[in-house]
Protein backbone atom coordinates (compact mmCIF):
# COMPACT_ATOMS: atom_id res chain seq x y z
CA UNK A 1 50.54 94.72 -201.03
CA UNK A 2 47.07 93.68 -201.45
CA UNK A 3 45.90 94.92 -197.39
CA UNK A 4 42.39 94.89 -196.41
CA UNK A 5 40.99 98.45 -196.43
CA UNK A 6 38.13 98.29 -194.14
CA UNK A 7 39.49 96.05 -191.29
CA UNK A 8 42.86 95.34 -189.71
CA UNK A 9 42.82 92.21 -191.12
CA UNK A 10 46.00 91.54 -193.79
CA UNK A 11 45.05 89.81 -197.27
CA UNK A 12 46.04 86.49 -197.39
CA UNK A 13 47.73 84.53 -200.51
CA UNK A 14 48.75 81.37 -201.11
CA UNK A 15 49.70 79.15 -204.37
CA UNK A 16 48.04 79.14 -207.49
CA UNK A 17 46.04 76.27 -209.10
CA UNK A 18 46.82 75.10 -212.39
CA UNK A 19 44.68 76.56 -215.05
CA UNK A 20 45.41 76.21 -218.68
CA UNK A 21 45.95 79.54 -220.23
CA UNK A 22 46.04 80.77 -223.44
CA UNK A 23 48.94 80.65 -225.65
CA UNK A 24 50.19 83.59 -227.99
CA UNK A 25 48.95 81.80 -231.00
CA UNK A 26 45.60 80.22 -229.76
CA UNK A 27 42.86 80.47 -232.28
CA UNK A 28 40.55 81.51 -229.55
CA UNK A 29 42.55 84.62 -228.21
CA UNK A 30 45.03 85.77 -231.11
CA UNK A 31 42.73 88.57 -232.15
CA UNK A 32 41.68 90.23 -228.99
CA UNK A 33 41.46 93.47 -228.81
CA UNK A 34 44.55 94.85 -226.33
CA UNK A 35 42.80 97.66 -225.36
CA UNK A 36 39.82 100.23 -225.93
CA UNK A 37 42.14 102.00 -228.44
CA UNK A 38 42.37 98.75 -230.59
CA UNK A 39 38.86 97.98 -230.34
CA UNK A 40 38.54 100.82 -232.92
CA UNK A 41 41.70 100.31 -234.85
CA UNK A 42 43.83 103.27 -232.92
CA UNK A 43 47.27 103.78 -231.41
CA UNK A 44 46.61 105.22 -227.86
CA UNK A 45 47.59 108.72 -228.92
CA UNK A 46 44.71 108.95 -231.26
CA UNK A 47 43.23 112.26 -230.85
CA UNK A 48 39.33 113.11 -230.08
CA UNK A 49 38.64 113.48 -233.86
CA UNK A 50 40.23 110.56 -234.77
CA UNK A 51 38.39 108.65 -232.05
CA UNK A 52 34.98 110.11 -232.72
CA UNK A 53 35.51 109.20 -236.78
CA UNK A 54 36.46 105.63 -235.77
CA UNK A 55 33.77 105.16 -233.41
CA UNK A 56 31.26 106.84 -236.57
CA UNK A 57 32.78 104.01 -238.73
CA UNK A 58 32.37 101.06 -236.35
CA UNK A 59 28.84 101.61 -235.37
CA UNK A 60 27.64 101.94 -239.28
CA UNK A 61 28.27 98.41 -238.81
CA UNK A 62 25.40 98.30 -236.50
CA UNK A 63 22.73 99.59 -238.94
CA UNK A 64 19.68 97.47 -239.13
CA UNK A 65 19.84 97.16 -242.78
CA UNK A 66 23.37 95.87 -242.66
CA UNK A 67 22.81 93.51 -239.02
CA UNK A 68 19.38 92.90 -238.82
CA UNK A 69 19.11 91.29 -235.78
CA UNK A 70 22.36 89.45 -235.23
CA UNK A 71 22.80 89.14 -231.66
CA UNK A 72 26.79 89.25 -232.03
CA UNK A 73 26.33 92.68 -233.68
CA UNK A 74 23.98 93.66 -231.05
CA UNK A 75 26.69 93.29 -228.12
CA UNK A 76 29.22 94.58 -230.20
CA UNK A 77 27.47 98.08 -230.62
CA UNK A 78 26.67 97.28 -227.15
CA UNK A 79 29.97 97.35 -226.50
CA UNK A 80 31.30 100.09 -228.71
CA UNK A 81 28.99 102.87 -227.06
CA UNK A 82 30.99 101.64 -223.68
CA UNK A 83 34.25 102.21 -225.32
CA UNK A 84 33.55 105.33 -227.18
CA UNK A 85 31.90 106.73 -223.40
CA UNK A 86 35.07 106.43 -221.74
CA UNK A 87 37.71 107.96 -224.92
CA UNK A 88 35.20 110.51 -225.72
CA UNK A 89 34.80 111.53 -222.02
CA UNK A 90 38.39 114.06 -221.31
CA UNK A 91 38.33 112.77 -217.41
CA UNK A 92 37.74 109.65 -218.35
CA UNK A 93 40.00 108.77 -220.69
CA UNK A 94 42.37 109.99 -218.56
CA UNK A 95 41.77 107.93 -215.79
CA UNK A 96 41.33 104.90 -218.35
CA UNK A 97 45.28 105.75 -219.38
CA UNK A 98 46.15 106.21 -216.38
CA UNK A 99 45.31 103.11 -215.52
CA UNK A 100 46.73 101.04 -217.66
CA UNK A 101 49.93 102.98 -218.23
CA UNK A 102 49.39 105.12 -220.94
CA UNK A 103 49.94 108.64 -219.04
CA UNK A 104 53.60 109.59 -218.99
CA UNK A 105 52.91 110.43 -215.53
CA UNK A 106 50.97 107.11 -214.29
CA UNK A 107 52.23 104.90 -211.08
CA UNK A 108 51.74 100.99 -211.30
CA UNK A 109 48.59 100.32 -209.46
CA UNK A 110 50.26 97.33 -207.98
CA UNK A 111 53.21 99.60 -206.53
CA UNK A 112 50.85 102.34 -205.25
CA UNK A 113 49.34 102.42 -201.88
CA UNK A 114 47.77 105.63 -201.61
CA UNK A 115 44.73 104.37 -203.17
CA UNK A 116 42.30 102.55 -200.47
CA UNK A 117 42.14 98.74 -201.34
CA UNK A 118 37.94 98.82 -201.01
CA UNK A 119 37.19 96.56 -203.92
CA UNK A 120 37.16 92.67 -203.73
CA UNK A 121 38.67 90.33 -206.42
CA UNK A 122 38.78 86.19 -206.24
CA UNK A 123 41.55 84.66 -208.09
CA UNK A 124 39.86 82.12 -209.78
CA UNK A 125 43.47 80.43 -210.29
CA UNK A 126 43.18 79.20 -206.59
CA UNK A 127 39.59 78.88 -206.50
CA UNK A 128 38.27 75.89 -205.55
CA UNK A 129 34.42 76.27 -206.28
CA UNK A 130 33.81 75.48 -202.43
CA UNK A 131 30.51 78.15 -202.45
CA UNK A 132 31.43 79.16 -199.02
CA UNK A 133 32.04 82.69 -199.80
CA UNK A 134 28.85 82.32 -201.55
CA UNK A 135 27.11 81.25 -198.66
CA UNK A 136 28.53 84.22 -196.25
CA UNK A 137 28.34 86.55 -198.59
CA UNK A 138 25.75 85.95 -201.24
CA UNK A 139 25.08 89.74 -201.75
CA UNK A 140 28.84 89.80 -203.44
CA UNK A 141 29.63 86.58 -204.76
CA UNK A 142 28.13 84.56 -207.02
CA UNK A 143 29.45 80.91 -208.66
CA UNK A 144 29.09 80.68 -212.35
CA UNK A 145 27.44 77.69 -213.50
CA UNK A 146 29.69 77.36 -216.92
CA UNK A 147 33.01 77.10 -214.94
CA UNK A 148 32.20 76.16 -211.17
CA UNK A 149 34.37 79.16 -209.67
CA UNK A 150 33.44 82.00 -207.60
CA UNK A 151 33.57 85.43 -209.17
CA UNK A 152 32.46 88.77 -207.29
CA UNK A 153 29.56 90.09 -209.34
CA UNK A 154 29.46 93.19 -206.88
CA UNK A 155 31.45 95.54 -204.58
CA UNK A 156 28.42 97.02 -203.12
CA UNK A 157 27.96 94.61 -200.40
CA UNK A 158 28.32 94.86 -196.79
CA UNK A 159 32.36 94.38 -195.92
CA UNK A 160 32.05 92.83 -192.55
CA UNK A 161 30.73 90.15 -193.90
CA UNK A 162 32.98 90.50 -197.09
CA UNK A 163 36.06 89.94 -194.37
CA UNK A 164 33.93 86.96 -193.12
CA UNK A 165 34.43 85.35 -196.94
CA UNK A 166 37.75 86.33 -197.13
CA UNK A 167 38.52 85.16 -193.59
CA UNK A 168 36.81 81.41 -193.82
CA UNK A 169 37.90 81.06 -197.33
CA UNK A 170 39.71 77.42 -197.50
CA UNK A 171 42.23 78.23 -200.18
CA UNK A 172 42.91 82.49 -199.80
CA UNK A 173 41.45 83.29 -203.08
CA UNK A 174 39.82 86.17 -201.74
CA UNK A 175 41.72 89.60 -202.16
CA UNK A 176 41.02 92.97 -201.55
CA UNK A 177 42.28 95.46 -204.10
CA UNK A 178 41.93 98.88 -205.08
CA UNK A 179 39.37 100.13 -208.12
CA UNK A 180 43.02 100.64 -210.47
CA UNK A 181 44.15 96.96 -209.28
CA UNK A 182 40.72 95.71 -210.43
CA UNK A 183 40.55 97.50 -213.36
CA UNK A 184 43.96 95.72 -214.61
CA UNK A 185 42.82 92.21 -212.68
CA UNK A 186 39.94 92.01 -214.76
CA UNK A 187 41.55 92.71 -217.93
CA UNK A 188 44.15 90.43 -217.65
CA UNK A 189 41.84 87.67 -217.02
CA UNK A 190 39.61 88.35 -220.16
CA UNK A 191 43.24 87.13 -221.86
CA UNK A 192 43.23 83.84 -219.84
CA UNK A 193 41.84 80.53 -221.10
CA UNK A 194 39.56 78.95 -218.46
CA UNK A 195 38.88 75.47 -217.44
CA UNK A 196 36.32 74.10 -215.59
CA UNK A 197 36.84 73.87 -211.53
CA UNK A 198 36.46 70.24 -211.94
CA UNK A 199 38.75 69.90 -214.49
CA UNK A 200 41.30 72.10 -212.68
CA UNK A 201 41.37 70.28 -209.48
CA UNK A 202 41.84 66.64 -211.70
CA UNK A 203 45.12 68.02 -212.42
CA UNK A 204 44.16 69.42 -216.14
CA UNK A 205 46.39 72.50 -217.21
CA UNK A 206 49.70 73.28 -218.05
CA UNK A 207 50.86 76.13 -216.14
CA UNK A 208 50.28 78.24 -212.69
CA UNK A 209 49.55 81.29 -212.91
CA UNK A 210 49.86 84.65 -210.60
CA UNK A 211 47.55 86.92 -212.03
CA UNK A 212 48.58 89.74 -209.88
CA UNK A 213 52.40 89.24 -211.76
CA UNK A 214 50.86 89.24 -215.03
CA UNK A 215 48.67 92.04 -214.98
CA UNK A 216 51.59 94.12 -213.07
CA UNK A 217 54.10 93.16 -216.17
CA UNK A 218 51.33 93.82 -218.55
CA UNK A 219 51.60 97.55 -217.11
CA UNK A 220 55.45 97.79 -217.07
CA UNK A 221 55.59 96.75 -220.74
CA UNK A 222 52.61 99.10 -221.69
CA UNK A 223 54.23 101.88 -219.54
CA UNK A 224 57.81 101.32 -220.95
CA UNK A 225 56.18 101.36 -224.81
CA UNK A 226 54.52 104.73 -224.34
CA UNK A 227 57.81 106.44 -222.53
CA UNK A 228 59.86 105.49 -225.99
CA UNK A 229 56.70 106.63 -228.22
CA UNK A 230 57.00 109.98 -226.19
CA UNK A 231 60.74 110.50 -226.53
CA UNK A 232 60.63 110.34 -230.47
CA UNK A 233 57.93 112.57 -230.37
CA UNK A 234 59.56 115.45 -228.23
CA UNK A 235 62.84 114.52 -230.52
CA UNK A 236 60.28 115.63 -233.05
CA UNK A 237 59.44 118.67 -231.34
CA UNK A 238 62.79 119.58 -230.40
CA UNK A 239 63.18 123.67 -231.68
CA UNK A 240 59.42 123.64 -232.40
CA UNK A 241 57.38 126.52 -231.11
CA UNK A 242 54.76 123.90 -229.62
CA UNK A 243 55.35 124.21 -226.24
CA UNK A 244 53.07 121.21 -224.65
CA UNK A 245 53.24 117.70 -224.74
CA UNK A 246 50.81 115.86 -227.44
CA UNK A 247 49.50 113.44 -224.48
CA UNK A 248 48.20 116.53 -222.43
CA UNK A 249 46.70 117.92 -225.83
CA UNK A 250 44.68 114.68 -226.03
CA UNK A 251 42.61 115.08 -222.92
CA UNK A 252 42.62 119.11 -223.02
CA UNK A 253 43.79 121.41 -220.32
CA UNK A 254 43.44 119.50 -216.63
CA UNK A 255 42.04 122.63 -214.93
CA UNK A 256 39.01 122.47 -217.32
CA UNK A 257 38.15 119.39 -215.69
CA UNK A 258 38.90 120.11 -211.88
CA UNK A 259 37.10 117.43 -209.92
CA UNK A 260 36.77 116.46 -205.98
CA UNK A 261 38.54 113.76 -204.73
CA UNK A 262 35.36 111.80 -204.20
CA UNK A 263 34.85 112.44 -207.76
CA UNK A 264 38.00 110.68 -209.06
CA UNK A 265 36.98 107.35 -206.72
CA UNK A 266 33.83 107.46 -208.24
CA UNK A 267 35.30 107.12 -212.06
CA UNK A 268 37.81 104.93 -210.84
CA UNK A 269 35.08 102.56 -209.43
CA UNK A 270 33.39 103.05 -213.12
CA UNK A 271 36.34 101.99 -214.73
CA UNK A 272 37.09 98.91 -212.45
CA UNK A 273 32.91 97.81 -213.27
CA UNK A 274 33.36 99.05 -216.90
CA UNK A 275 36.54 96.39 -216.60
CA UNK A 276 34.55 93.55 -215.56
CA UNK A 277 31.47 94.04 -218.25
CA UNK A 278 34.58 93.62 -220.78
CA UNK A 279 35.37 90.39 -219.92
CA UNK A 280 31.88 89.58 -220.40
CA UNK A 281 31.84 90.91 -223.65
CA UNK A 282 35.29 88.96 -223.98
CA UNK A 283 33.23 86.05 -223.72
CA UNK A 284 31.08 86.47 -226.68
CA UNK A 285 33.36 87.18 -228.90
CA UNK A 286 32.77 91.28 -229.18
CA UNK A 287 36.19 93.21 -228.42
CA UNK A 288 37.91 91.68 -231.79
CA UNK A 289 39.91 94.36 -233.60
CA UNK A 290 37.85 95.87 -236.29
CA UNK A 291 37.70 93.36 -239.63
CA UNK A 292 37.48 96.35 -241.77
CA UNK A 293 39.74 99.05 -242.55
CA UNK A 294 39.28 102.05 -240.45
CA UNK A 295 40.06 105.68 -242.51
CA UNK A 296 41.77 106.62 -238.99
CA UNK A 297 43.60 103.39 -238.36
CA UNK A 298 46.78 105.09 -238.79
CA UNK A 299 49.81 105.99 -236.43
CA UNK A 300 49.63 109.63 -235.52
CA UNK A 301 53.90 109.37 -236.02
CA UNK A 302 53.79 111.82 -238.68
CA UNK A 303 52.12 114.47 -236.94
């Protein structure tokens, strides 16, 4: 599934280190935001006004005579202005739902192979810390210093010598995956618990872990939620004079936002890098649900 675009040479996977992971109720993780949507207290079917009065409400938060110069608030406006780029943005947010499975007409990444697998992803679950794709490849991978595992910081690097890293690496934790694949990769492991290399390999941790499984059940579930949310809503509709769906309201009519193929890729690649900064923000603590009560925090059932 996860083939190497840019040579004949077939990814390569083997088992997964034990990692501990987070558990449904751990203090740490309980209050994550799920998704951009929840970041500012909306249901994925929140329409542009709703959005734009959320986003309004969250960054009053960031007014210097409420946050001074918090740091914490500081990457959480940071991070807001991300968010509110991609759901303001028509295209955008459609690729964003598309994504992650809220378009009634989106494909699992992980079962689609029409989209070239050009982007690189190490599953730090079998990484090792060895530095040696580091070494051939230092222009793409990097080793963070507070867990000892290799991450790729880039996907602008040359991919011969990407293939080299995936090629010599010891353990396979090299992949290649497409810009969708990453997006969902990198989100699923802003969910995950992390322990140090060194603590990994002296047989600390509870379970193993296949992120690729996780991320691809994370969709199905997602996918399956939004199919049920659409059939009560056409029930709803059902003799109405309305005569298009409310998800293809949300983004506007398609042909006002005719792109080129080249185009898409481009805000696909976006979304995979937009993906990644997340789980840095994940890290400090910024993509919690809103602790304040949001005048559009509200199911858009009734309508």
């Amino acid at each position: 599934m996860f083939g190497v675009n840019w040579s004949s040479h077939g990814s390569r996977r083997k088992t997964f280190g034990r990692v501990r992971v987070a558990s449904q109720y751990s203090k740490s993780y309980e209050d994550i935001a799920d998704d951009y949507y929840s970041v500012l207290g909306l249901l994925s079917d929140a329409t542009p006004e709703q959005i734009k009065k959320a986003y309004y409400n969250c960054m009053k938060a960031c007014h210097p005579d409420l946050s001074g110069n918090d740091p914490e608030t500081t990457n959480f406006c940071m991070f807001i202005n991300e968010v509110y780029a991609v759901l303001s943005d028509p295209v955008q947010r459609m690729i964003y739902d598309e994504i992650h499975g809220y378009s009634l007409t989106a494909i699992n990444p992980f079962l689609d192979d029409s989209s070239p697998k050009d982007h690189v992803f190490v599953d730090e679950f079998s990484c090792i810390g060895c530095k040696n794709c580091k070494n051939v490849c230092p222009s793409v991978f990097t080793i963070e210093e507070d867990f000892g595992r290799a991450r790729a910081y880039s996907q602008s690097g040359n991919p011969e010598s990407v293939q080299d890293a995936v090629n010599s690496c010891p353990v396979d934790c090299i992949h290649w995956t497409s810009a969708a694949q990453l997006s969902l990769l990198e989100d699923e492991m802003r969910r995950v618990e992390r322990v140090n290399v060194a603590l990994m390999l002296s047989g600390m941790g509870s379970a193993s872990m296949d992120v690729f499984r996780l991320a691809s059940s994370r969709w199905e579930k997602t996918q399956i939620k939004v199919l049920g949310q659409a059939k009560v809503r056409m029930m709803k509709q059902k003799g109405s004079d309305k005569t298009q769906s409310y998800w293809s309201n949300l983004w506007g009519n398609p042909k006002d936002y005719e792109n080129t193929e080249e185009e898409m890729k481009e805000r696909a690649r976006r979304a995979a890098a937009a993906a990644r900064r997340w789980r840095e923000y994940s890290r400090r603590g910024a993509d919690k649900p809103p602790t304040f009560k949001l005048p559009e925090a509200v199911s858009n059932k009734e309508q």
